[in-house]
N, C-alpha and C. Protein backbone atom coordinates (compact mmCIF):
# COMPACT_ATOMS: atom_id res chain seq x y z
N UNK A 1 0.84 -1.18 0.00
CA UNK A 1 0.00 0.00 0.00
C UNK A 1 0.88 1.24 0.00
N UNK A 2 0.79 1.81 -0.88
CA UNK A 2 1.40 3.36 -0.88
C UNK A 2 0.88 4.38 -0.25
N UNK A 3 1.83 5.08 0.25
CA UNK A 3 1.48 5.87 1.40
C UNK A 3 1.48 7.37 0.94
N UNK A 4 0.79 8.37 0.80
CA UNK A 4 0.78 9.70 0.48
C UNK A 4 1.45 10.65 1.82
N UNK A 5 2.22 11.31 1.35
CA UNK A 5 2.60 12.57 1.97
C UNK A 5 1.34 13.61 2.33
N UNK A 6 1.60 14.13 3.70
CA UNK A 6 0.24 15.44 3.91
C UNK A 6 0.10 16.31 2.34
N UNK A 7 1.50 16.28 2.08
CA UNK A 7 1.58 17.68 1.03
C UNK A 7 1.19 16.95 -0.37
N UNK A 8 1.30 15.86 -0.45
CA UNK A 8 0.67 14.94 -1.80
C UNK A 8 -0.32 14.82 -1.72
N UNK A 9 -0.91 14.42 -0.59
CA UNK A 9 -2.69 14.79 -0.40
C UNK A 9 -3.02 16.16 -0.43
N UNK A 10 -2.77 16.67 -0.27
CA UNK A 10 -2.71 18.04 -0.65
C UNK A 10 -2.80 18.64 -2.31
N UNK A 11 -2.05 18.20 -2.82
CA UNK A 11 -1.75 18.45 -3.74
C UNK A 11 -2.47 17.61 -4.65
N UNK A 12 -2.94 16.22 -4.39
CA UNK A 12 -4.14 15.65 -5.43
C UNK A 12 -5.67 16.42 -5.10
N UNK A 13 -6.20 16.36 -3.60
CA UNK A 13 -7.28 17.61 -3.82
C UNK A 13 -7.36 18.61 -3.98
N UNK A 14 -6.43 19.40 -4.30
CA UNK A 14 -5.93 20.83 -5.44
C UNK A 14 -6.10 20.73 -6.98
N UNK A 15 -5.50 18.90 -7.35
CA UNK A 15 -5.96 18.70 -8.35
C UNK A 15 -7.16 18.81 -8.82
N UNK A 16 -7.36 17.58 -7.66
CA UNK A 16 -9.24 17.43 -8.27
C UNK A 16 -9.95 18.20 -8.26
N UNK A 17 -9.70 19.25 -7.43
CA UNK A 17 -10.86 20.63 -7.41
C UNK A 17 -10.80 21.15 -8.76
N UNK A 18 -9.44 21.53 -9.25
CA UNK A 18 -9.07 22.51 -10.11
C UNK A 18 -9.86 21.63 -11.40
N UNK A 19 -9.53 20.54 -11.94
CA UNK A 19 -10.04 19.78 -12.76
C UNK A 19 -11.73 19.76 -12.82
N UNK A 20 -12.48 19.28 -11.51
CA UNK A 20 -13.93 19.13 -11.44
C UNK A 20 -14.14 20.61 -11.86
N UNK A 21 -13.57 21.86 -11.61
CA UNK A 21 -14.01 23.19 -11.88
C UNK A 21 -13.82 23.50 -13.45
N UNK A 22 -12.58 22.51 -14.04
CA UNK A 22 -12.59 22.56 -15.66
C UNK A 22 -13.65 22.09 -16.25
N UNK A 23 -13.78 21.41 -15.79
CA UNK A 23 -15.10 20.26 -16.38
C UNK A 23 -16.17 20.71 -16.16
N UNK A 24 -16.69 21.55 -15.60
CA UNK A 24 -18.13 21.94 -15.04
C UNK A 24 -18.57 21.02 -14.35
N UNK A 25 -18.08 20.20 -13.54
CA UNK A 25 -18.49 19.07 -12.28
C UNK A 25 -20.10 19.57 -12.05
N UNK A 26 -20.39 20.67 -11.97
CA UNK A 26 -21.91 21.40 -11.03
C UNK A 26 -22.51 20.57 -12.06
N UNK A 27 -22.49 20.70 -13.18
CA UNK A 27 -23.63 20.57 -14.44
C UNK A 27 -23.98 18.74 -14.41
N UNK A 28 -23.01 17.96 -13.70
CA UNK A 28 -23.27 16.56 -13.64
C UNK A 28 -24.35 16.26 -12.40
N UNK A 29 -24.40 17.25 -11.62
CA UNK A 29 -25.59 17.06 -11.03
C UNK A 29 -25.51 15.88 -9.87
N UNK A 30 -26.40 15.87 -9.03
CA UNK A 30 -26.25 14.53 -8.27
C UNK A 30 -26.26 13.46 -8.47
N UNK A 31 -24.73 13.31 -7.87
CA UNK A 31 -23.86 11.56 -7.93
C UNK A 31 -23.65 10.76 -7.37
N UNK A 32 -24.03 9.41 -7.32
CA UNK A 32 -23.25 8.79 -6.24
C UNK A 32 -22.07 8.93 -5.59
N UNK A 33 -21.82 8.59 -4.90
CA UNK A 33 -19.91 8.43 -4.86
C UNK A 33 -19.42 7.88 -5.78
N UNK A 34 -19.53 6.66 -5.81
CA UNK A 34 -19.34 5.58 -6.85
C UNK A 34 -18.71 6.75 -8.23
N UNK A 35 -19.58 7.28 -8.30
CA UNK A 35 -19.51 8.16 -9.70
C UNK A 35 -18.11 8.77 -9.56
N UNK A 36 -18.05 9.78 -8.34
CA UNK A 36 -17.06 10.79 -7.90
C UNK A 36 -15.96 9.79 -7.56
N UNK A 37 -15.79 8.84 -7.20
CA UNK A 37 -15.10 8.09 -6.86
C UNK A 37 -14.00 7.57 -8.41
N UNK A 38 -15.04 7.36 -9.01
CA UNK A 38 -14.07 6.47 -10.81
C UNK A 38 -13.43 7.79 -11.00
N UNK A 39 -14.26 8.95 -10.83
CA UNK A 39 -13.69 10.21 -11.69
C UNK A 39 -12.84 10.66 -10.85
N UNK A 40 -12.28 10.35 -9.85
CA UNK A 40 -11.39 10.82 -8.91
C UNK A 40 -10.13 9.71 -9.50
N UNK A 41 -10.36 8.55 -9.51
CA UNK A 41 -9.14 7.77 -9.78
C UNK A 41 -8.84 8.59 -11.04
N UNK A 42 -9.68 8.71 -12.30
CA UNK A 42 -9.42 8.72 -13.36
C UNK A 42 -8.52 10.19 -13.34
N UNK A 43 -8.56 11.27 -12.86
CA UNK A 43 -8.17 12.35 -12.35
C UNK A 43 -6.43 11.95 -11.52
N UNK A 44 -6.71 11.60 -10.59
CA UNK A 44 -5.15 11.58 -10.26
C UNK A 44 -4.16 9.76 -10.14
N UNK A 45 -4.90 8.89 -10.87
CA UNK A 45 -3.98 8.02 -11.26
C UNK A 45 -4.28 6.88 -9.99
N UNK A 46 -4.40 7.27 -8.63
CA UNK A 46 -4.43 6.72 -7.94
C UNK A 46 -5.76 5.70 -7.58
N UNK A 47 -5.34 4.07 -7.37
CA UNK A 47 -6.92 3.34 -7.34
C UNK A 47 -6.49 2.77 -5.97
N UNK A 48 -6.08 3.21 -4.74
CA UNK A 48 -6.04 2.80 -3.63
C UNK A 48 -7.70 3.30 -3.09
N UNK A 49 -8.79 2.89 -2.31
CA UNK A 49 -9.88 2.88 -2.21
C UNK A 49 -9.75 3.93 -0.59
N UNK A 50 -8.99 3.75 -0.15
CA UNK A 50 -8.64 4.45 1.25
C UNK A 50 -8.41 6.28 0.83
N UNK A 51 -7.37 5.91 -0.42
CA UNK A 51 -6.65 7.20 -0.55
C UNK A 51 -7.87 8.46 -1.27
N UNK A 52 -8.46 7.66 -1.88
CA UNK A 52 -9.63 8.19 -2.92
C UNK A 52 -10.74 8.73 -1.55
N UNK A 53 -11.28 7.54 -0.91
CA UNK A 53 -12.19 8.42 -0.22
C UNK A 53 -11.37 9.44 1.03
N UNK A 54 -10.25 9.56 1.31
CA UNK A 54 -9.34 10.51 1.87
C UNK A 54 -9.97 11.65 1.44
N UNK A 55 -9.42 11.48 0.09
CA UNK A 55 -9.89 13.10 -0.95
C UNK A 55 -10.70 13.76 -1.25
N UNK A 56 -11.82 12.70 -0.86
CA UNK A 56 -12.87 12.70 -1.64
C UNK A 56 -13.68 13.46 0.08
N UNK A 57 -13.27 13.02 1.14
CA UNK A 57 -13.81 13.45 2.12
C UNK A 57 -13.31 15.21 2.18
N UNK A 58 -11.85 15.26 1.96
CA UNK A 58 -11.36 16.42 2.22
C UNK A 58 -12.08 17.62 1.30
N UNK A 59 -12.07 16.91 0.32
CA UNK A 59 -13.38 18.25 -1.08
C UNK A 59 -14.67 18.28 -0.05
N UNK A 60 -15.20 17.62 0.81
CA UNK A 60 -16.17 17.37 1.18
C UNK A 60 -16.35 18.23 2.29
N UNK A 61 -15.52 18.24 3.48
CA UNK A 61 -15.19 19.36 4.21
C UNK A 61 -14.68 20.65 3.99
N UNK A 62 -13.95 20.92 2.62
CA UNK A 62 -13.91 21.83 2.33
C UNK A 62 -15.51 22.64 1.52
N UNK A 63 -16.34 21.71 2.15
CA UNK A 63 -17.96 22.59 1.33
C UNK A 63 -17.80 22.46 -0.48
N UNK A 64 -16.53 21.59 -0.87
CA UNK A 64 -16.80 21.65 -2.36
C UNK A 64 -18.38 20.72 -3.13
N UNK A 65 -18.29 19.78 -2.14
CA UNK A 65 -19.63 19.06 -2.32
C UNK A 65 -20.71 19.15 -1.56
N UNK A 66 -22.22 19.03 -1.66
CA UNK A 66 -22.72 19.18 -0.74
C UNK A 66 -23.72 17.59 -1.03
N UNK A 67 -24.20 17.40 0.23
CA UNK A 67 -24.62 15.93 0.43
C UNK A 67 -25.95 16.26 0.35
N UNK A 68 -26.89 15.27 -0.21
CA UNK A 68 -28.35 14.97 -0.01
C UNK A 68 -28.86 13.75 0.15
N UNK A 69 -29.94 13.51 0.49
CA UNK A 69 -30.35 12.29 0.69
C UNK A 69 -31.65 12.09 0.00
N UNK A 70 -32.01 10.68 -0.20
CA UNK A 70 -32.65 10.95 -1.42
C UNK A 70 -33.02 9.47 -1.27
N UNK A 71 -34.26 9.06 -1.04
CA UNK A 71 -34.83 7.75 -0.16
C UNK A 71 -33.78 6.80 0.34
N UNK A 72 -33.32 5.97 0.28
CA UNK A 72 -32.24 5.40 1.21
C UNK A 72 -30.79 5.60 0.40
N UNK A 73 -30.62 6.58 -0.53
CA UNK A 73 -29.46 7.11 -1.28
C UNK A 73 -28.84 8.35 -0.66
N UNK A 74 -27.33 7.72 -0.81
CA UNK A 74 -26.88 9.38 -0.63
C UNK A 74 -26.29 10.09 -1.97
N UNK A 75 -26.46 11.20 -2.33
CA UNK A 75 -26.03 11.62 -3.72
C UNK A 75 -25.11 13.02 -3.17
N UNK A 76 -24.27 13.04 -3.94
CA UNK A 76 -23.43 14.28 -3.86
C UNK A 76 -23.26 15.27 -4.77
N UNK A 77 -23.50 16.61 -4.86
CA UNK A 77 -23.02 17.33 -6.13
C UNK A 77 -21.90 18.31 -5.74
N UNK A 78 -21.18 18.52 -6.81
CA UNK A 78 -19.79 19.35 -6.95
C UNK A 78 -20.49 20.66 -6.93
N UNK A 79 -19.84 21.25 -6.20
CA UNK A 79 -20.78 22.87 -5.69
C UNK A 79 -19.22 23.75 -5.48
N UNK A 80 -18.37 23.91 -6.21
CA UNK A 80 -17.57 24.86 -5.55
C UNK A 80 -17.77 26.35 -5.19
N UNK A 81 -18.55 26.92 -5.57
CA UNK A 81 -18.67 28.59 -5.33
C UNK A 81 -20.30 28.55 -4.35
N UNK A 82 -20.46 27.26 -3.62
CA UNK A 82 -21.95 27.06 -2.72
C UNK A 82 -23.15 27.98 -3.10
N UNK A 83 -23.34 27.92 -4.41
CA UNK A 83 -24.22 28.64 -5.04
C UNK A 83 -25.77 27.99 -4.97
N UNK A 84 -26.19 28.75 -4.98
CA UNK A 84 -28.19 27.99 -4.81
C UNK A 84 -28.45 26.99 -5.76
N UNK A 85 -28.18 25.87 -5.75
CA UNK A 85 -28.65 24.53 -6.54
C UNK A 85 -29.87 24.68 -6.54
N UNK A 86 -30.16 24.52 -7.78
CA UNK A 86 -31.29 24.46 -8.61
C UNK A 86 -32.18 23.34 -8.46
N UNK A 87 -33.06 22.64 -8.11
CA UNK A 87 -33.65 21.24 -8.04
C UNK A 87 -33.95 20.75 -9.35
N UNK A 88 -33.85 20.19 -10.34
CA UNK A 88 -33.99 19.69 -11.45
C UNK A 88 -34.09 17.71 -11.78
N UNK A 89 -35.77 17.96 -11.77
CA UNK A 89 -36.01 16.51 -12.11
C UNK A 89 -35.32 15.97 -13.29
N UNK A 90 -35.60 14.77 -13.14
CA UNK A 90 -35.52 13.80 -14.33
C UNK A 90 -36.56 14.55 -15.78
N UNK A 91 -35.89 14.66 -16.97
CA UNK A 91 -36.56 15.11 -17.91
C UNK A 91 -36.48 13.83 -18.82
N UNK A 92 -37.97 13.23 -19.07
CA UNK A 92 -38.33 12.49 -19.80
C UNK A 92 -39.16 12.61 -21.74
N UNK A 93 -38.55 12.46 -22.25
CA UNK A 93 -38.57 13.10 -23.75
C UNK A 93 -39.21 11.74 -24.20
N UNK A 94 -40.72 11.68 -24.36
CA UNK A 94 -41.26 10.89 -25.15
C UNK A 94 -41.08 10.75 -27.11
């Protein structure tokens, strides 16, 4: 198991912020983890399951995500500037 430095953890959730903010992360809307989780490996290389939700907690306390619940689901959306989320159903196009 590879071990990250404070300042390497550091420095991958600097990544991932900076990246989810390239991407428009907000516009993907609520995610599982699961979701945030692949796109986090896919983002900094790393598939240790410990190290990922590390990061993934630290965006989390830093208010980059905000949590909802959603009948026995938890979903997360990328919120960096904690702006008024919009509620937006499922749009079904017959």
């Amino acid at each position: 198991m590879a071990r990250l430095t404070s300042r390497q953890l550091i420095n991958s959730v600097e990544i991932v912020e900076l990246y989810l903010k390239f991407k428009n992360a907000f516009n993907y809307g609520n995610q599982k983890y699961s979701t945030w989780k692949n796109m986090i490996k896919h983002i900094t290389g790393i598939h240790e399951n410990k190290i990922i939700r590390k990061i993934f907690y630290h965006l989390l306390n830093k208010n980059k995500f905000q949590k909802q619940t959603k009948v026995n689901s938890i979903f997360y959306i990328f919120n960096p500037t904690n702006k008024k989320q919009i509620v937006i159903d499922k749009v079904i196009f017959e």
